[in-house]
N, C-alpha and C. Protein backbone atom coordinates (compact mmCIF):
# COMPACT_ATOMS: atom_id res chain seq x y z
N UNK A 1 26.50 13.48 -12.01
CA UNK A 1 26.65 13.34 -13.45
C UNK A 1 27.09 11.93 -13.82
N UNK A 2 28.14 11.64 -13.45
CA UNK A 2 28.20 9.91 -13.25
C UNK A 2 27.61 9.21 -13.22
N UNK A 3 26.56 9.25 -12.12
CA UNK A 3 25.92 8.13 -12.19
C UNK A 3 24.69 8.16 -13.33
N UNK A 4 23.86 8.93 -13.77
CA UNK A 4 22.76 9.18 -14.97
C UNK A 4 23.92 8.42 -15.95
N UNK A 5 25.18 8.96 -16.38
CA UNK A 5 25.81 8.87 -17.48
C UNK A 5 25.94 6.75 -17.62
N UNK A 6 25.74 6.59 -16.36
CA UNK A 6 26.49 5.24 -16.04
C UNK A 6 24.87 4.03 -16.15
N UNK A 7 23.76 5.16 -15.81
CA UNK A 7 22.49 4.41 -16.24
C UNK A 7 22.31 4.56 -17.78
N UNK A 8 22.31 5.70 -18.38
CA UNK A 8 22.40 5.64 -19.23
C UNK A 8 23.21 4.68 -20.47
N UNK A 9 24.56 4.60 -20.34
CA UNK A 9 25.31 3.58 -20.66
C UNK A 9 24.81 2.55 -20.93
N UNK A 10 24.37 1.98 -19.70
CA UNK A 10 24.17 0.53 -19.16
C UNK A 10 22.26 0.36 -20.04
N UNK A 11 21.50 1.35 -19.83
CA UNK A 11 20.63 0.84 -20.98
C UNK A 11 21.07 1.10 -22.63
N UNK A 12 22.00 1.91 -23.13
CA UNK A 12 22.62 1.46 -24.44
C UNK A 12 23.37 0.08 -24.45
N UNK A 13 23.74 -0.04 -23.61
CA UNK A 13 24.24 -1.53 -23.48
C UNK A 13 23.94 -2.96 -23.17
N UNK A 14 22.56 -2.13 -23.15
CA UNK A 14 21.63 -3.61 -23.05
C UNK A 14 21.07 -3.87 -23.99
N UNK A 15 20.54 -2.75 -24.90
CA UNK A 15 19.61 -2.66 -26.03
C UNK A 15 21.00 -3.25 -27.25
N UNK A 16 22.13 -3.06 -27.16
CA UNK A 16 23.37 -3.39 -28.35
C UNK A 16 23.16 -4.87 -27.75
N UNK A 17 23.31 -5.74 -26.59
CA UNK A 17 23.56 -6.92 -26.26
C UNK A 17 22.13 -7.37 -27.11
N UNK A 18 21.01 -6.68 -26.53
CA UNK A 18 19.80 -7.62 -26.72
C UNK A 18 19.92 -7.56 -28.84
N UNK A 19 20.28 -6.84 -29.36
CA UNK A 19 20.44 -6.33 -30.50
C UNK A 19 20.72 -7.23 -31.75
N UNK A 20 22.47 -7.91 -30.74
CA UNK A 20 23.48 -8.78 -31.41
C UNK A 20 22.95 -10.01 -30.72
N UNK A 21 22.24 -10.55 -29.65
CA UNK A 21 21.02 -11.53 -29.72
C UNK A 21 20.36 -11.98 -30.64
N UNK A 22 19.72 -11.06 -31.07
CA UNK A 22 18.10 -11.43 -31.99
C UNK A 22 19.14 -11.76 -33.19
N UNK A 23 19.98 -10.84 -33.51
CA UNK A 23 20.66 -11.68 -34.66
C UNK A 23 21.10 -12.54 -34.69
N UNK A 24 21.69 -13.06 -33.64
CA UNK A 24 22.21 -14.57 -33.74
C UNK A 24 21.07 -15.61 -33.49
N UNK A 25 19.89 -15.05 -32.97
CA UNK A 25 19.26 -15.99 -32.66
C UNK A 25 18.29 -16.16 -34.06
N UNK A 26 17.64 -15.30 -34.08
CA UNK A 26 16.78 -15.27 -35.12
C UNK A 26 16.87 -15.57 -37.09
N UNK A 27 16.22 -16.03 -37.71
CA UNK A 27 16.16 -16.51 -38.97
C UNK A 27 16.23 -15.08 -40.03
N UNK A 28 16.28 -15.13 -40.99
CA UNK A 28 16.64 -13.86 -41.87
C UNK A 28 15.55 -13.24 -42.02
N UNK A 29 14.29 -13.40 -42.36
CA UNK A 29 12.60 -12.02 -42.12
C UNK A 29 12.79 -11.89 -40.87
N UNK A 30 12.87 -12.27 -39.84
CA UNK A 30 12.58 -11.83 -38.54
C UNK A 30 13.31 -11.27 -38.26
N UNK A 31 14.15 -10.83 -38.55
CA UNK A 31 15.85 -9.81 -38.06
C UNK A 31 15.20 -8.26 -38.11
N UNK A 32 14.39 -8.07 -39.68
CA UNK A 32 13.56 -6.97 -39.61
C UNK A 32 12.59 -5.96 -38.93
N UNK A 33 12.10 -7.41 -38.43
CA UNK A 33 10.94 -7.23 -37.90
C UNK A 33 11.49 -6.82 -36.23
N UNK A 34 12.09 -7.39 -35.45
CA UNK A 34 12.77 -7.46 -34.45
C UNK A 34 13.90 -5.58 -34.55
N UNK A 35 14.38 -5.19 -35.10
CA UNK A 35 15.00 -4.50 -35.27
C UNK A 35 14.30 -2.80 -35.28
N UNK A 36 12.90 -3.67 -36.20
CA UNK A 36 12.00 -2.13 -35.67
C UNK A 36 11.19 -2.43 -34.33
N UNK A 37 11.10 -3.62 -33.78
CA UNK A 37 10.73 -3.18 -32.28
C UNK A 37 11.74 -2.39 -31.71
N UNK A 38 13.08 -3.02 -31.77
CA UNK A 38 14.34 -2.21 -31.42
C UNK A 38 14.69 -0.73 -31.53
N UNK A 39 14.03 -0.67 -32.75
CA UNK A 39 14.26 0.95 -32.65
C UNK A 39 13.30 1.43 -31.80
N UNK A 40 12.07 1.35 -32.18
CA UNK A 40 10.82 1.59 -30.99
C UNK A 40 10.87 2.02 -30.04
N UNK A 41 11.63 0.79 -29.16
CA UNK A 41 11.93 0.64 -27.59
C UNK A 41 13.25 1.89 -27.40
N UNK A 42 14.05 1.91 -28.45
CA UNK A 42 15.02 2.92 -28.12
C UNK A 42 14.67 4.43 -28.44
N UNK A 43 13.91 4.74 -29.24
CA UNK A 43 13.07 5.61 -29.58
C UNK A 43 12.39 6.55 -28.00
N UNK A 44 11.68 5.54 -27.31
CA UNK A 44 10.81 5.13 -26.15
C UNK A 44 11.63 5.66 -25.52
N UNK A 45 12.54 4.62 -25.37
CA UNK A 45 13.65 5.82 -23.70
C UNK A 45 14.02 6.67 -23.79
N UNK A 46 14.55 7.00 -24.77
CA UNK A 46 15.45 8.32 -25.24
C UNK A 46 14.15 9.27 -24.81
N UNK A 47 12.90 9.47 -25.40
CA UNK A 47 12.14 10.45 -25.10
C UNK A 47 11.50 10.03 -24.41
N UNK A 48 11.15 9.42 -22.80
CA UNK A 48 10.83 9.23 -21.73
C UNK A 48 11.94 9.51 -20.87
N UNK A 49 13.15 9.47 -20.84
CA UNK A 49 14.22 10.05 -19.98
C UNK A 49 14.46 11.74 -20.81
N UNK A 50 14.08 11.83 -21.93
CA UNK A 50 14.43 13.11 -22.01
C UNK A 50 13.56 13.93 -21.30
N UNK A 51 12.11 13.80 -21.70
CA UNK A 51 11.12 14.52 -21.03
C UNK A 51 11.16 14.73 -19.52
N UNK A 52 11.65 13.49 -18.79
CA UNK A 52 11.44 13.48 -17.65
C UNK A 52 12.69 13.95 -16.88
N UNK A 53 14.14 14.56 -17.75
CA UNK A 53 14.54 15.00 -17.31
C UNK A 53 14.86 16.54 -17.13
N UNK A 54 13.94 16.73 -18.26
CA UNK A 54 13.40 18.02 -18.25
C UNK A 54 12.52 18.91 -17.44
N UNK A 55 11.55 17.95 -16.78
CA UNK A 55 10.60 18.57 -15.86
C UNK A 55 11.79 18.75 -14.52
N UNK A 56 12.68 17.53 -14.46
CA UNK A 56 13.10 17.59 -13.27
C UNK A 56 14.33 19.27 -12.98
N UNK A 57 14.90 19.17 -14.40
CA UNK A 57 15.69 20.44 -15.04
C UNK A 57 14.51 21.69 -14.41
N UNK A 58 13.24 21.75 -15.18
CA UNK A 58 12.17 22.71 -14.68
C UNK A 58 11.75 23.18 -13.51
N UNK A 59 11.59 21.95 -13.01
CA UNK A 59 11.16 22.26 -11.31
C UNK A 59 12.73 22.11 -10.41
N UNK A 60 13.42 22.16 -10.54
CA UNK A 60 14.63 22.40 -9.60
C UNK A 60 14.58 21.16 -8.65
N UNK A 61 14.39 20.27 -9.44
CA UNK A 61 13.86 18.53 -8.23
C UNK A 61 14.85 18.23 -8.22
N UNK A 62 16.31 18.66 -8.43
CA UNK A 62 17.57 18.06 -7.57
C UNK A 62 18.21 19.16 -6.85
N UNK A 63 17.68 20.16 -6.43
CA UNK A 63 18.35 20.80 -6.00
C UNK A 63 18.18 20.40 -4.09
N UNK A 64 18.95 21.06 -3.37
CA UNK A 64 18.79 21.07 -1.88
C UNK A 64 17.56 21.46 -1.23
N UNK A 65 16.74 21.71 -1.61
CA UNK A 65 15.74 22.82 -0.83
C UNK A 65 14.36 22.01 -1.35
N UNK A 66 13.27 21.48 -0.53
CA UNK A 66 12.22 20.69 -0.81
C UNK A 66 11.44 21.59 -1.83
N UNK A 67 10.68 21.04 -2.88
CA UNK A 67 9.71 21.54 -3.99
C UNK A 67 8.02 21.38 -3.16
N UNK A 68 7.78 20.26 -2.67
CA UNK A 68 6.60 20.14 -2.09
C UNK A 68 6.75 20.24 -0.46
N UNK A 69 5.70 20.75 0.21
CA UNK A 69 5.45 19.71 1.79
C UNK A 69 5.53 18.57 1.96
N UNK A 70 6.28 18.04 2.71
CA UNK A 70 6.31 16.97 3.43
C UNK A 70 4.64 15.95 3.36
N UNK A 71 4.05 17.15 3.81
CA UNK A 71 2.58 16.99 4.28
C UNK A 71 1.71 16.07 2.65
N UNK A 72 2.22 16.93 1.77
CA UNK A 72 1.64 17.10 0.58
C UNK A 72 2.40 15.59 -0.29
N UNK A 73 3.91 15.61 -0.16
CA UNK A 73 4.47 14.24 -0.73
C UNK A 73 3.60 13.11 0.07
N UNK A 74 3.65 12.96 1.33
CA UNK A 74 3.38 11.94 1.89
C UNK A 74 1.71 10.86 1.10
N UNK A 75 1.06 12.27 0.55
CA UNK A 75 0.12 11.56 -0.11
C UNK A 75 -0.53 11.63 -1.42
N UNK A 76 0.80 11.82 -1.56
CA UNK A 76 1.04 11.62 -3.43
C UNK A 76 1.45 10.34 -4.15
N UNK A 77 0.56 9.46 -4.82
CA UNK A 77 1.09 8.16 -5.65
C UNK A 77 1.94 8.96 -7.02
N UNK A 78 2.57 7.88 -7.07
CA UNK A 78 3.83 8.13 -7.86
C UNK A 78 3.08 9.13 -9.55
N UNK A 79 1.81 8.56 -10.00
CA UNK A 79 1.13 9.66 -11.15
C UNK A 79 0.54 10.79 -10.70
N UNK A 80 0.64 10.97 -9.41
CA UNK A 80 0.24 11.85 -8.74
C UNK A 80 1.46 13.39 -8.63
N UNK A 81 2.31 12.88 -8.35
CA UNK A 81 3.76 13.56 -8.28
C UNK A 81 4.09 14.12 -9.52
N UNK A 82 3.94 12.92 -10.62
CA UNK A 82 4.24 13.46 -11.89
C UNK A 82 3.71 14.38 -12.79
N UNK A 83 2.33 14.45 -12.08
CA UNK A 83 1.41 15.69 -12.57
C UNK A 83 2.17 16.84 -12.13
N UNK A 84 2.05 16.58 -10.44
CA UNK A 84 2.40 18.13 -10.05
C UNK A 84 3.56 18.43 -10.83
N UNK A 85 4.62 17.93 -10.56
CA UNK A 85 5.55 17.94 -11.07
C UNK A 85 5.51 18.77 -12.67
N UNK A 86 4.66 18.36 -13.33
CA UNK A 86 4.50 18.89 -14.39
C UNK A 86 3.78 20.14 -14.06
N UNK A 87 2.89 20.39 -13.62
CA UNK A 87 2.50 21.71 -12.94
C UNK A 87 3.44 22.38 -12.91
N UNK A 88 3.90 22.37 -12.16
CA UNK A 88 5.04 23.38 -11.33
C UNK A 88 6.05 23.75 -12.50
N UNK A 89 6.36 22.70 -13.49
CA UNK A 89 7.26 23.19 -14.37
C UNK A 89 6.45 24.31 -15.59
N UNK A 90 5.53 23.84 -15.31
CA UNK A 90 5.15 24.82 -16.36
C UNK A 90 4.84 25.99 -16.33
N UNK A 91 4.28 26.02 -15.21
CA UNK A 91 4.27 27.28 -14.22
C UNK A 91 5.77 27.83 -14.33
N UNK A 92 7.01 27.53 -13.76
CA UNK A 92 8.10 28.39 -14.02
C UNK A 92 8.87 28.17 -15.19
N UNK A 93 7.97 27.48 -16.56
CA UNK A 93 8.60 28.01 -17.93
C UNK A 93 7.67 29.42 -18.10
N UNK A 94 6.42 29.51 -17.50
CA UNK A 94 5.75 30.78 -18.12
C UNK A 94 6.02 31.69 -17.59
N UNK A 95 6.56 31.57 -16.08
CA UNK A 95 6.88 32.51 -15.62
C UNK A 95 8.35 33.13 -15.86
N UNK A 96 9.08 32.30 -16.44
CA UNK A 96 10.29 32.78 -17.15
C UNK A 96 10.25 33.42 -18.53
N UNK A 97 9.21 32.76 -19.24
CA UNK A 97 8.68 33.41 -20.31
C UNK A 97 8.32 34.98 -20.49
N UNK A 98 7.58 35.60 -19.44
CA UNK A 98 6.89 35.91 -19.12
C UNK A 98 7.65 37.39 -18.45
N UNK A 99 8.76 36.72 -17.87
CA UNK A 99 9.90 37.62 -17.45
C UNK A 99 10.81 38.12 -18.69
N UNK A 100 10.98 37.49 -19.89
CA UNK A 100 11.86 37.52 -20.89
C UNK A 100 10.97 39.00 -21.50
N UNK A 101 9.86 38.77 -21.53
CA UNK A 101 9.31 39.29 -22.70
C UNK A 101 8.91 40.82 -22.10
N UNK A 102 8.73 40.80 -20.68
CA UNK A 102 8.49 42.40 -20.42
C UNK A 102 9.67 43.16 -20.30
C-alpha cells in the first residue's frame, strides 16, 4: 500500500511542480493554454492507473499464486499481457455477475 501511495504522490507532485513552473515561466495567454494541457495529462493518469488498477483488482495479479503459465508469459509482449489480462477480468466480472444473479 505504501509504495502505490508513494508513486502516486510523487506523480501529484510532479504535475503541482511542473504546474507552478509554467506559471512562473510563462506570459499571461499562455498560462491558459498550458493549464488545460495540465488538466489533460492529469485527467490521463488518474484514468490510466485507475483502469489498470482495476483489471489488476479483477484478475487477482497481486496475489501469490501465478494467473498465467510460465510457458504462456514467456511469450507474451507487454500489449499482449494486457489483453489477456483484460480477458480474464472480464471473464471473472461475468462470472461473478452471473453468480449474483442465480
Amino acid at each position: 500500500q505504501l509504495r502505490s501511495r508513494l508513486v502516486t504522490l510523487s506523480i501529484y507532485c510532479f504535475l503541482l511542480w511542473i504546474t507552478m513552473f509554467t506559471i512562473y515561466i510563462l506570459p499571461g495567454p499562455y498560462i491558459k493554454i498550458m493549464f488545460a494541457l495540465l488538466g489533460i495529462f492529469f485527467i490521463h493518469i488518474v484514468s490510466v492507473f485507475s483502469a489498470f488498477g482495476r483489471l489488476i483488482l479483477h484478475t487477482g495479479g497481486m496475489g501469490s499464486q501465478r494467473i498465467f503459465e510460465q510457458e504462456f508469459e514467456d511469450f507474451l509482449l507487454p500489449s499482449g499481457l494486457h489483453v489477456s489480462l483484460l480477458i480474464m477480468a472480464l471473464e471473472q466480472v461475468n462470472k461473478a455477475y452471473h453468480n449474483v444473479v442465480q
